[in-house]
Protein backbone atom coordinates (compact mmCIF):
# COMPACT_ATOMS: atom_id res chain seq x y z
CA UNK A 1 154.51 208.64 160.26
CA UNK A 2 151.09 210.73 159.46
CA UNK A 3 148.89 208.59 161.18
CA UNK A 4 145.93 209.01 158.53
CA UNK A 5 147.96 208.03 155.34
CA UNK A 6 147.06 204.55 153.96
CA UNK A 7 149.23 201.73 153.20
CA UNK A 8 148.97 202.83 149.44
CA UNK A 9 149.55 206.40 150.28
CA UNK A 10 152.71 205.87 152.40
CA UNK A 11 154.28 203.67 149.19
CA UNK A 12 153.30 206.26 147.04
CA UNK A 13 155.43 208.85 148.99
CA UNK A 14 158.40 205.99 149.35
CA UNK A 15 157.93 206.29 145.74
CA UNK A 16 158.37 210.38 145.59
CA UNK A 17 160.96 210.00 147.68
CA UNK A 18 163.15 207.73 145.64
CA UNK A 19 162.12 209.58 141.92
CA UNK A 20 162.93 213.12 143.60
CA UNK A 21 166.76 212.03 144.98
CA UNK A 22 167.11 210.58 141.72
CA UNK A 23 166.31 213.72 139.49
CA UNK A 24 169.04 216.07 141.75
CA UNK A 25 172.40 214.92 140.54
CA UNK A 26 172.55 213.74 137.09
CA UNK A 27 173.04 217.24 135.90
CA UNK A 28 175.90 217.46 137.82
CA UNK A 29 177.76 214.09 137.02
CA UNK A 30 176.82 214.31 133.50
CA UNK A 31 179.08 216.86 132.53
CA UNK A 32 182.33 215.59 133.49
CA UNK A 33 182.48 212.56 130.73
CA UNK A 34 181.25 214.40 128.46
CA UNK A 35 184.07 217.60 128.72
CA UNK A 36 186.37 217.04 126.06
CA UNK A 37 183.25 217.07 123.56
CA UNK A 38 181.56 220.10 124.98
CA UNK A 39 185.35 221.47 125.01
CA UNK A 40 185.31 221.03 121.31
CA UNK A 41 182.14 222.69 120.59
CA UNK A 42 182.09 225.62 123.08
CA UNK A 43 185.52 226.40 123.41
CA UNK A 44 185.71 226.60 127.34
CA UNK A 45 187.97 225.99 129.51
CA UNK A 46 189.10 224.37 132.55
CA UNK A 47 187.94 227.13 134.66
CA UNK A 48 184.78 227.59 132.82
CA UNK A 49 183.90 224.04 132.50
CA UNK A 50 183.81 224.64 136.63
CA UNK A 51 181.29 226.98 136.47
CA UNK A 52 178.46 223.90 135.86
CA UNK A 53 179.35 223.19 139.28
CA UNK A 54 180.42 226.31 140.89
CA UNK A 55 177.25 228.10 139.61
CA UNK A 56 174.73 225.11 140.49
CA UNK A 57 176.34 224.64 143.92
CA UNK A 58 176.14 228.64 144.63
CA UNK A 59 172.52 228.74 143.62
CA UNK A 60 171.44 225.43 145.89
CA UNK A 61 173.58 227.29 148.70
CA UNK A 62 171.82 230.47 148.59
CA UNK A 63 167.84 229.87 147.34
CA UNK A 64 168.34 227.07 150.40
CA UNK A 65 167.69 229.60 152.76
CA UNK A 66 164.62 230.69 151.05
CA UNK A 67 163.20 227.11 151.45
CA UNK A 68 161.30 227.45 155.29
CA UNK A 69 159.65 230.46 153.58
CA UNK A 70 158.35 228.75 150.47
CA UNK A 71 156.88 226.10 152.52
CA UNK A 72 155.07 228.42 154.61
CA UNK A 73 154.40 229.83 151.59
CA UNK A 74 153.49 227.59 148.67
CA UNK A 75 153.26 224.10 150.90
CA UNK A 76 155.73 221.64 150.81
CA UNK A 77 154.03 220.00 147.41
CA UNK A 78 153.53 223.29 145.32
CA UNK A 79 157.42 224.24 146.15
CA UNK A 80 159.01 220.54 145.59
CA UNK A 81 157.04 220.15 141.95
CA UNK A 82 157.16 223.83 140.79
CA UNK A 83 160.96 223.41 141.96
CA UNK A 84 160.88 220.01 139.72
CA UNK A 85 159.68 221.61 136.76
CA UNK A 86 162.06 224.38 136.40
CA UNK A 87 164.70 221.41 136.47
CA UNK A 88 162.74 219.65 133.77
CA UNK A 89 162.93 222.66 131.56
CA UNK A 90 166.17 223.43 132.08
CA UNK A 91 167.43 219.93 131.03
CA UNK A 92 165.53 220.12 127.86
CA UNK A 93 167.10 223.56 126.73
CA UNK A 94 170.09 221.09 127.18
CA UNK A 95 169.33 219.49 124.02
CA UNK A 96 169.01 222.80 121.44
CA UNK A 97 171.75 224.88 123.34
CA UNK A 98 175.08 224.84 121.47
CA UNK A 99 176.78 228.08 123.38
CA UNK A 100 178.68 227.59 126.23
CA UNK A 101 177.34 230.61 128.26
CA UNK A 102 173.50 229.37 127.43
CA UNK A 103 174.64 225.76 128.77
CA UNK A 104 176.37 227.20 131.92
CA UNK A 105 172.95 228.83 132.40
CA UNK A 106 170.95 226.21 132.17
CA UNK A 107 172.98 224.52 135.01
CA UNK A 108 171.80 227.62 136.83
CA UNK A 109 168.29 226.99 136.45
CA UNK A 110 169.21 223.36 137.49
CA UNK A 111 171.19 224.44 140.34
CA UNK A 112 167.79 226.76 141.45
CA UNK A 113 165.53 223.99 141.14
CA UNK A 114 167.99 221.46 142.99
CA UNK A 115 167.98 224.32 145.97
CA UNK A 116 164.10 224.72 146.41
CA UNK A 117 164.11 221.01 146.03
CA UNK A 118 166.82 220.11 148.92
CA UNK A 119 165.62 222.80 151.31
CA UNK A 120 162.32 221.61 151.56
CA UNK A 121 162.31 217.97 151.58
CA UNK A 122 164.18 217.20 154.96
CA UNK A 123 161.18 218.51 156.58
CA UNK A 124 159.04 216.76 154.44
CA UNK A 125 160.80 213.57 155.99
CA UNK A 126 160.75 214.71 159.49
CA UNK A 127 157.15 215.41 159.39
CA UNK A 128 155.64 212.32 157.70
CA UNK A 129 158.65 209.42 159.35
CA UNK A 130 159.44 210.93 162.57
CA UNK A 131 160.03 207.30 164.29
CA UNK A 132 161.93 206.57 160.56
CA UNK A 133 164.06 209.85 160.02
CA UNK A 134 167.26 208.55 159.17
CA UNK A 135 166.27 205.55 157.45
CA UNK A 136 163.81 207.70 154.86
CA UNK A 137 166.81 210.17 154.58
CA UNK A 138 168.81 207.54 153.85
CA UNK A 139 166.69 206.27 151.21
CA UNK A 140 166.64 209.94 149.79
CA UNK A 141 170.68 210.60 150.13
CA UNK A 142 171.04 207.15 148.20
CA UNK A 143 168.63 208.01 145.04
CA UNK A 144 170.64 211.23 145.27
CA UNK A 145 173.63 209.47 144.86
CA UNK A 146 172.12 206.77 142.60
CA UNK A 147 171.21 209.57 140.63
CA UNK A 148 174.72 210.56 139.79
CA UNK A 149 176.04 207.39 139.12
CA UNK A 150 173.24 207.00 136.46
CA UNK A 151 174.21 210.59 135.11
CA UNK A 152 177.79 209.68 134.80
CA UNK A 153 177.41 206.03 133.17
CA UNK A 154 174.24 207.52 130.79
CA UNK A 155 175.44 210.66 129.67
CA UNK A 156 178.40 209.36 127.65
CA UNK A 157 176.76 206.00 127.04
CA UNK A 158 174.13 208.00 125.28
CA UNK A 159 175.86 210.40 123.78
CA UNK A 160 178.58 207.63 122.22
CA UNK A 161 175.32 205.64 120.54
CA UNK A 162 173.49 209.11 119.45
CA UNK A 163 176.51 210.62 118.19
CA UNK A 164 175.10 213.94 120.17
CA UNK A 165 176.40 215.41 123.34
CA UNK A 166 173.19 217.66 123.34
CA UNK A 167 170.65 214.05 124.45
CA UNK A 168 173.70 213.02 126.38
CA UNK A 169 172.82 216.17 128.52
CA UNK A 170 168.96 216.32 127.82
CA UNK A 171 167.99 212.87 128.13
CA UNK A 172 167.49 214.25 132.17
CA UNK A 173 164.26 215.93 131.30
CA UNK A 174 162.54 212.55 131.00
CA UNK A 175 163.03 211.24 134.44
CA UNK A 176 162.15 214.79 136.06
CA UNK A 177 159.48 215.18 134.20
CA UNK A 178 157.72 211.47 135.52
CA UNK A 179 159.23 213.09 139.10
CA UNK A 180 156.87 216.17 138.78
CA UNK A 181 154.00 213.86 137.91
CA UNK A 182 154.50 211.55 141.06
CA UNK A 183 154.91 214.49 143.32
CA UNK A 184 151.98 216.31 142.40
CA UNK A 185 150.09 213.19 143.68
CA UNK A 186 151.58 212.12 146.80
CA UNK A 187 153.48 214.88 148.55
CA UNK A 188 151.55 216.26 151.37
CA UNK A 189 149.44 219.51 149.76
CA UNK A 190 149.81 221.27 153.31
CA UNK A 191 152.78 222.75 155.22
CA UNK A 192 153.93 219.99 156.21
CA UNK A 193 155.95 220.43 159.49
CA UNK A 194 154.65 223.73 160.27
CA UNK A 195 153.78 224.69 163.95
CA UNK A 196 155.56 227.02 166.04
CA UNK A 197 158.80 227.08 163.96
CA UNK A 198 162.14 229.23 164.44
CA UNK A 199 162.84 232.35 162.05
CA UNK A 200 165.81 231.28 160.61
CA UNK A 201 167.32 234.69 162.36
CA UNK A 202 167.33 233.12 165.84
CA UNK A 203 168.86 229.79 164.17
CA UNK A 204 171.76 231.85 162.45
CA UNK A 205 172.22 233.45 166.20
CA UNK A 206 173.68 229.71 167.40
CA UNK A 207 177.11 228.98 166.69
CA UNK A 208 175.80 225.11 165.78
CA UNK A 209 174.06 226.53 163.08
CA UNK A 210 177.27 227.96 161.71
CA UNK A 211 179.37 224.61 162.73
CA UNK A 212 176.81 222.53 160.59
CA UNK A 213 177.00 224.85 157.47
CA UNK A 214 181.20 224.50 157.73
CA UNK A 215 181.04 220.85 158.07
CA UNK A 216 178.39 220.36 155.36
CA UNK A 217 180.59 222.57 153.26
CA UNK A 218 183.32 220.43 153.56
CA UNK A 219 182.13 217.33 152.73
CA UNK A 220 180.17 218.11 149.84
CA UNK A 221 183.09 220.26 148.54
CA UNK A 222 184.77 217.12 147.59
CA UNK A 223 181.94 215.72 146.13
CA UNK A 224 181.43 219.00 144.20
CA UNK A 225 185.41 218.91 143.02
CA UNK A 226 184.87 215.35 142.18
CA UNK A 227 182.06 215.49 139.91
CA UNK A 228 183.51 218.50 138.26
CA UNK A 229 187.30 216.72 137.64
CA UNK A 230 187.60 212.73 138.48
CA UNK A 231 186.64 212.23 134.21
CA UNK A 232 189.29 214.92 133.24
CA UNK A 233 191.65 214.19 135.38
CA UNK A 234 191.47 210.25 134.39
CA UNK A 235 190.91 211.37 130.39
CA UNK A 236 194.11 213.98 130.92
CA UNK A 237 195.86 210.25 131.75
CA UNK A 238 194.81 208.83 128.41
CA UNK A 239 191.34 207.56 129.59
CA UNK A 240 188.09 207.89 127.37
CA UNK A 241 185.19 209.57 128.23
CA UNK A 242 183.11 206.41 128.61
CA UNK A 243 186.04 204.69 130.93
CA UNK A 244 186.41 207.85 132.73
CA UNK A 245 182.67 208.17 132.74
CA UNK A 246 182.04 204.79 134.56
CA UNK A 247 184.70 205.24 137.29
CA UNK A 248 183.05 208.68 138.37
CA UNK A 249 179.56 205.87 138.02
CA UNK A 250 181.71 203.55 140.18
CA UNK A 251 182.38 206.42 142.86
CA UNK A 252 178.52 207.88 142.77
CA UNK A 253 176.76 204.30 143.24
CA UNK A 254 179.43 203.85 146.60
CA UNK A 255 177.78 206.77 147.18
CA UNK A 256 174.17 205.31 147.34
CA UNK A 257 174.87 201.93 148.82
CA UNK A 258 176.34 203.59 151.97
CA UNK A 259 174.16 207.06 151.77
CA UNK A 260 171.65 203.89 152.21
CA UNK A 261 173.83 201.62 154.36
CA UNK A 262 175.65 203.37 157.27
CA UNK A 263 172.47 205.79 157.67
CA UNK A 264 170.55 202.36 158.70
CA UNK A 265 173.49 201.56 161.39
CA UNK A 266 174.03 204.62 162.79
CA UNK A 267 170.32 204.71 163.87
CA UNK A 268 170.75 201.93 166.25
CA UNK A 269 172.69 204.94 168.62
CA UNK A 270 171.60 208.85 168.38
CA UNK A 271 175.51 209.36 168.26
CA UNK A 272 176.52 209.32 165.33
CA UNK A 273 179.82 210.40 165.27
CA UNK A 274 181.85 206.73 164.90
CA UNK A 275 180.09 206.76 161.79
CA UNK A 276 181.04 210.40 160.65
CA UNK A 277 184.55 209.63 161.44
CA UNK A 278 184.30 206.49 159.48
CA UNK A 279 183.00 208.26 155.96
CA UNK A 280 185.59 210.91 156.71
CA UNK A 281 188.44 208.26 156.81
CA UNK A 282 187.01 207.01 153.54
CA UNK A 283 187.76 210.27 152.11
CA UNK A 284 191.34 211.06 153.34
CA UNK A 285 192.43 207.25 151.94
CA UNK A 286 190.30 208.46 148.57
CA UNK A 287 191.98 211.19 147.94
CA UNK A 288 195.29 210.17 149.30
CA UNK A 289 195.45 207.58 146.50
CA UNK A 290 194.16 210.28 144.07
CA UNK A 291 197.29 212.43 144.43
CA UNK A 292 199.96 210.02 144.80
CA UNK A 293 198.87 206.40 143.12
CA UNK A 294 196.14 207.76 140.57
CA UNK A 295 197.07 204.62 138.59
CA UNK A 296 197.68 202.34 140.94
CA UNK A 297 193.76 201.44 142.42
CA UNK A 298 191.89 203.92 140.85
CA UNK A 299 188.52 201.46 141.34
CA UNK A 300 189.34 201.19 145.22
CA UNK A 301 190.11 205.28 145.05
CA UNK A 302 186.98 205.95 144.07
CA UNK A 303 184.47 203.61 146.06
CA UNK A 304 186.92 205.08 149.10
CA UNK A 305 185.66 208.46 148.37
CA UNK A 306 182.17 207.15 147.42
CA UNK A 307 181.46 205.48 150.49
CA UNK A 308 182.99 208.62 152.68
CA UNK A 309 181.05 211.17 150.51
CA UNK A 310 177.68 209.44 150.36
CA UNK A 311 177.87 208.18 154.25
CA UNK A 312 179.03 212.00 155.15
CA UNK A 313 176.23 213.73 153.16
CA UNK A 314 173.23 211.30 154.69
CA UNK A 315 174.47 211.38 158.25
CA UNK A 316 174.93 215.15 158.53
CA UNK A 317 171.73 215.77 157.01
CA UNK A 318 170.17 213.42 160.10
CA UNK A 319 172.72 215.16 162.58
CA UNK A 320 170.71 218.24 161.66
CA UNK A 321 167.77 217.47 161.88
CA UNK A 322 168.61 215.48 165.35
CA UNK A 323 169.38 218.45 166.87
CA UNK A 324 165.43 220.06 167.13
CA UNK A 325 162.36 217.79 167.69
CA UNK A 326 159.79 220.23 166.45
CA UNK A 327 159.57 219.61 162.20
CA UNK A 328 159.61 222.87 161.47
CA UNK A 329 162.48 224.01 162.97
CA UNK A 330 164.44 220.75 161.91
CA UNK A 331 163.52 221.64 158.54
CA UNK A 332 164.59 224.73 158.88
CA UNK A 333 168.22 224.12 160.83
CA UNK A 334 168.96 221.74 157.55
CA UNK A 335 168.14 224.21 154.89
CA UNK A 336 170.66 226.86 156.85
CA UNK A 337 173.25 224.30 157.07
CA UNK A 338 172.56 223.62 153.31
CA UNK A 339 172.22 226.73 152.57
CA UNK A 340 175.58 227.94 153.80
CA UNK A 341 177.10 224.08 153.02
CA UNK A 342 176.86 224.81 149.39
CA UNK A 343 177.98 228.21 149.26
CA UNK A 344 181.47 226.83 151.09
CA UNK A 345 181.34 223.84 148.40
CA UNK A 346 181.17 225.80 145.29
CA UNK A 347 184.58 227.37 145.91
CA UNK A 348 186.65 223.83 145.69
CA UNK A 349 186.18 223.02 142.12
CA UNK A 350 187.12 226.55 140.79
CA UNK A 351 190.13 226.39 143.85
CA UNK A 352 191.45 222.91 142.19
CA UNK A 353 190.85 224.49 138.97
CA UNK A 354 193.48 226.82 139.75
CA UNK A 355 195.98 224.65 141.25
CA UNK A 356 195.76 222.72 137.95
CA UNK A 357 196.44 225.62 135.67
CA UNK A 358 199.19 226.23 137.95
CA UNK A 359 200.34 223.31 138.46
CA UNK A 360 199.90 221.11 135.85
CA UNK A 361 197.94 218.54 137.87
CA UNK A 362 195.08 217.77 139.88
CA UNK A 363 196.97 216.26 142.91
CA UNK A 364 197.49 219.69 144.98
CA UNK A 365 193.65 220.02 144.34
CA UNK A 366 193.02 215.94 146.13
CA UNK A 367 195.49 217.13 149.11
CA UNK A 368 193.40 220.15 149.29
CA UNK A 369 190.37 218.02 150.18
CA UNK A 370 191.71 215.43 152.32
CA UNK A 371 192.61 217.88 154.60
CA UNK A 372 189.42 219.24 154.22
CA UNK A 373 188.47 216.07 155.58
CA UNK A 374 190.56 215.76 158.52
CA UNK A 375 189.43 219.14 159.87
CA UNK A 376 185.51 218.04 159.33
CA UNK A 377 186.62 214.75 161.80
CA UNK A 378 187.83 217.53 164.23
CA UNK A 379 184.76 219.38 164.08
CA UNK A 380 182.85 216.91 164.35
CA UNK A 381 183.85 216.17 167.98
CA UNK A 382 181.49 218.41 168.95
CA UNK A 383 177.86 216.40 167.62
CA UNK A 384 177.51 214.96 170.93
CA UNK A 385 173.80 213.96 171.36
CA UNK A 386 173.90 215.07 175.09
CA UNK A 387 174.45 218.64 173.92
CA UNK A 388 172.09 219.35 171.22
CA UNK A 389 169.74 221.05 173.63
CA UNK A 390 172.27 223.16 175.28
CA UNK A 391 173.90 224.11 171.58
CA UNK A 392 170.31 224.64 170.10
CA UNK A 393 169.15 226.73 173.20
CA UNK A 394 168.69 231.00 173.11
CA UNK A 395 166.70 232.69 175.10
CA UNK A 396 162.74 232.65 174.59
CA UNK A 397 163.16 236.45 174.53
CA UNK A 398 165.57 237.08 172.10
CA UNK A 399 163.68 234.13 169.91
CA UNK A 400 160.62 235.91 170.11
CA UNK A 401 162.30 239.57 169.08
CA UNK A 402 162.91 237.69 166.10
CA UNK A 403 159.56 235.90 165.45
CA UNK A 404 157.87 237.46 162.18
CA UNK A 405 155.11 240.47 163.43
């Protein structure tokens, strides 16, 4: 931890931490409850209604790779609040939009801010708790999470007592906007984590890079097809939005308690792949009961995939930044693997889209995913502390052909 940061300061940035992972999902998770009604008043569809995820999910997937820049850039502080900000206005257009194409463009604007947001703030973490990395990333991947469950259990809940899907949507701006205020103040004003940091050329020339984006992608594929059809799929069974609202709650705070959890027992060993195998068997019984016993345990189906998503999103965020010990060029290995994660994970909820339409269900779409799943346990065979140097190394040549003149 900075060494010169008081007792105060170092609860003040606890307290950034946890207000910032709670501002980045709601957007998401509140949609899904709340279809049906924006349905009715837009006139989308099933495969527009993915675009508030496949849009968001593209944007955080590509601006992630701008995120080592803006740091070296704008600082750490003046790219995490202006990044906050443009989330905080794009909520609020949530409450006077009515068209559909406005709305899916204001989860754009989300989606940007989300990007700047997640790119930046793993180095953040590396820099000011490097003897505390994964438990501080844990705390961040559980607000995350926490975040969506409150998005899915407040958006309907407030749109059922306010008679108004618009503050069922908007009501984000609020919470985002007391994020921006916290994170002006305790967020280090520097570039944090700067010092003799990788272009993100020479990372994108090792193949680990490249195995981290596909297994990031995965994972938060499911998550992304989740948040987008868990509520239909239960409402298309006779559900209501606010039941089908809660169990998509149910599944995001599993999320939390083991993005908190299993982050703080996997850093008792530096390998953490038991654990990644663990949250990937969560998923594959998830969605196993998804597609065949929907009705059977849909409570258990969903903290299954909760606990599997939430563990799988923490640890591979600490995997990457395990692999390099300068801060910089952690930083900047997790943004790639973000970056490229989320452009894999926006495909999912437009693919199960189709296979809907198609078929009729959603259950090709949850055998889609656990096998997704199963494949992300095989490659993650390869996360063997012992050869993060070797994976990570290139030669100081080539590295410094591609240093910036």
């Amino acid at each position: 931890m900075t060494p010169e940061r008081s007792g105060a300061s170092r609860a003040l940035l606890l307290a950034a931490v946890v207000l910032v992972g709670l501002n980045l999902r709601p957007f998401l998770t509140g949609i899904g409850p709340l279809a049906a009604e924006i349905q009715a008043a837009t006139g989308l569809g099933f495969g527009s209604l993915s675009l508030f995820t496949l849009v968001p999910m593209l944007l955080m997937g590509v601006c992630a790779f701008a995120g080592p820049w803006l740091q070296r850039t704008l600082g750490a502080r003046a790219a995490v609040v202006g990044a906050l900000c443009i989330l905080c206005a794009a909520a609020a257009l949530r409450l006077v939009i009515a068209n559909g194409e406005a709305l899916i463009a204001t989860a754009a604007l989300c989606g940007l801010g989300v990007a700047v947001v997640q790119s930046v703030f793993p180095g953040i973490v590396k820099a000011e708790f490097p003897d505390r990395v994964a438990l501080v990333m844990g705390l961040y991947s559980a607000m995350l999470m926490g975040g969506g469950a409150l998005g899915a259990q407040l958006s309907p809940l407030i749109a059922q007592q306010t008679g108004s899907w618009h503050l069922g949507l908007g009501w984000i701006a609020l919470p985002a906007a007391i994020a921006v205020l916290v994170s002006a103040v305790a967020l280090p004003p520097g570039r944090s984590g700067q010092g003799g940091g990788l272009p993100a050329l020479a990372l994108l020339r090792r193949p680990r890079t490249w195995l981290l984006m596909i297994c990031f992608g995965l994972v938060n594929g499911g998550y992304a097809s989740v948040v987008a059809w868990l509520a239909p799929a239960y409402q298309a069974m006779g559900w209501s939005g606010a039941e089908s609202g809660g169990l998509l709650a149910v599944m995001a705070a599993s999320q939390a308690v083991a993005a908190l959890g299993i982050p703080a027992l996997a850093a008792r060993n530096p390998d953490r792949r038991f654990w990644i195998w663990l949250a990937l068997a969560c998923q594959v019984v998830g969605f196993a009961g998804l597609a065949w016993w929907p009705l059977v345990a849909p409570t258990v189906w969903a903290v299954a995939i909760g606990v599997g998503l939430g563990a799988g999103f923490a640890l591979f965020l600490i995997v990457a930044l395990d692999h390099l010990d300068n801060p910089a060029n952690a930083g900047a290995l997790s943004a790639l693997m973000q970056g490229g994660g989320f452009l894999i994970s926006a495909i999912p909820p437009w693919i199960v889209a189709l296979l809907r339409d198609a078929g009729g269900s959603f259950t090709a779409g949850w055998l889609m995913h656990m096998a997704c799943a199963v494949l992300a346990g095989l490659m993650a065979l390869r996360f063997a502390p012992r050869g993060y140097a070797r994976a990570m190394q290139l030669s100081p040549d080539a590295d410094q052909a591609l240093s910036p003149r």
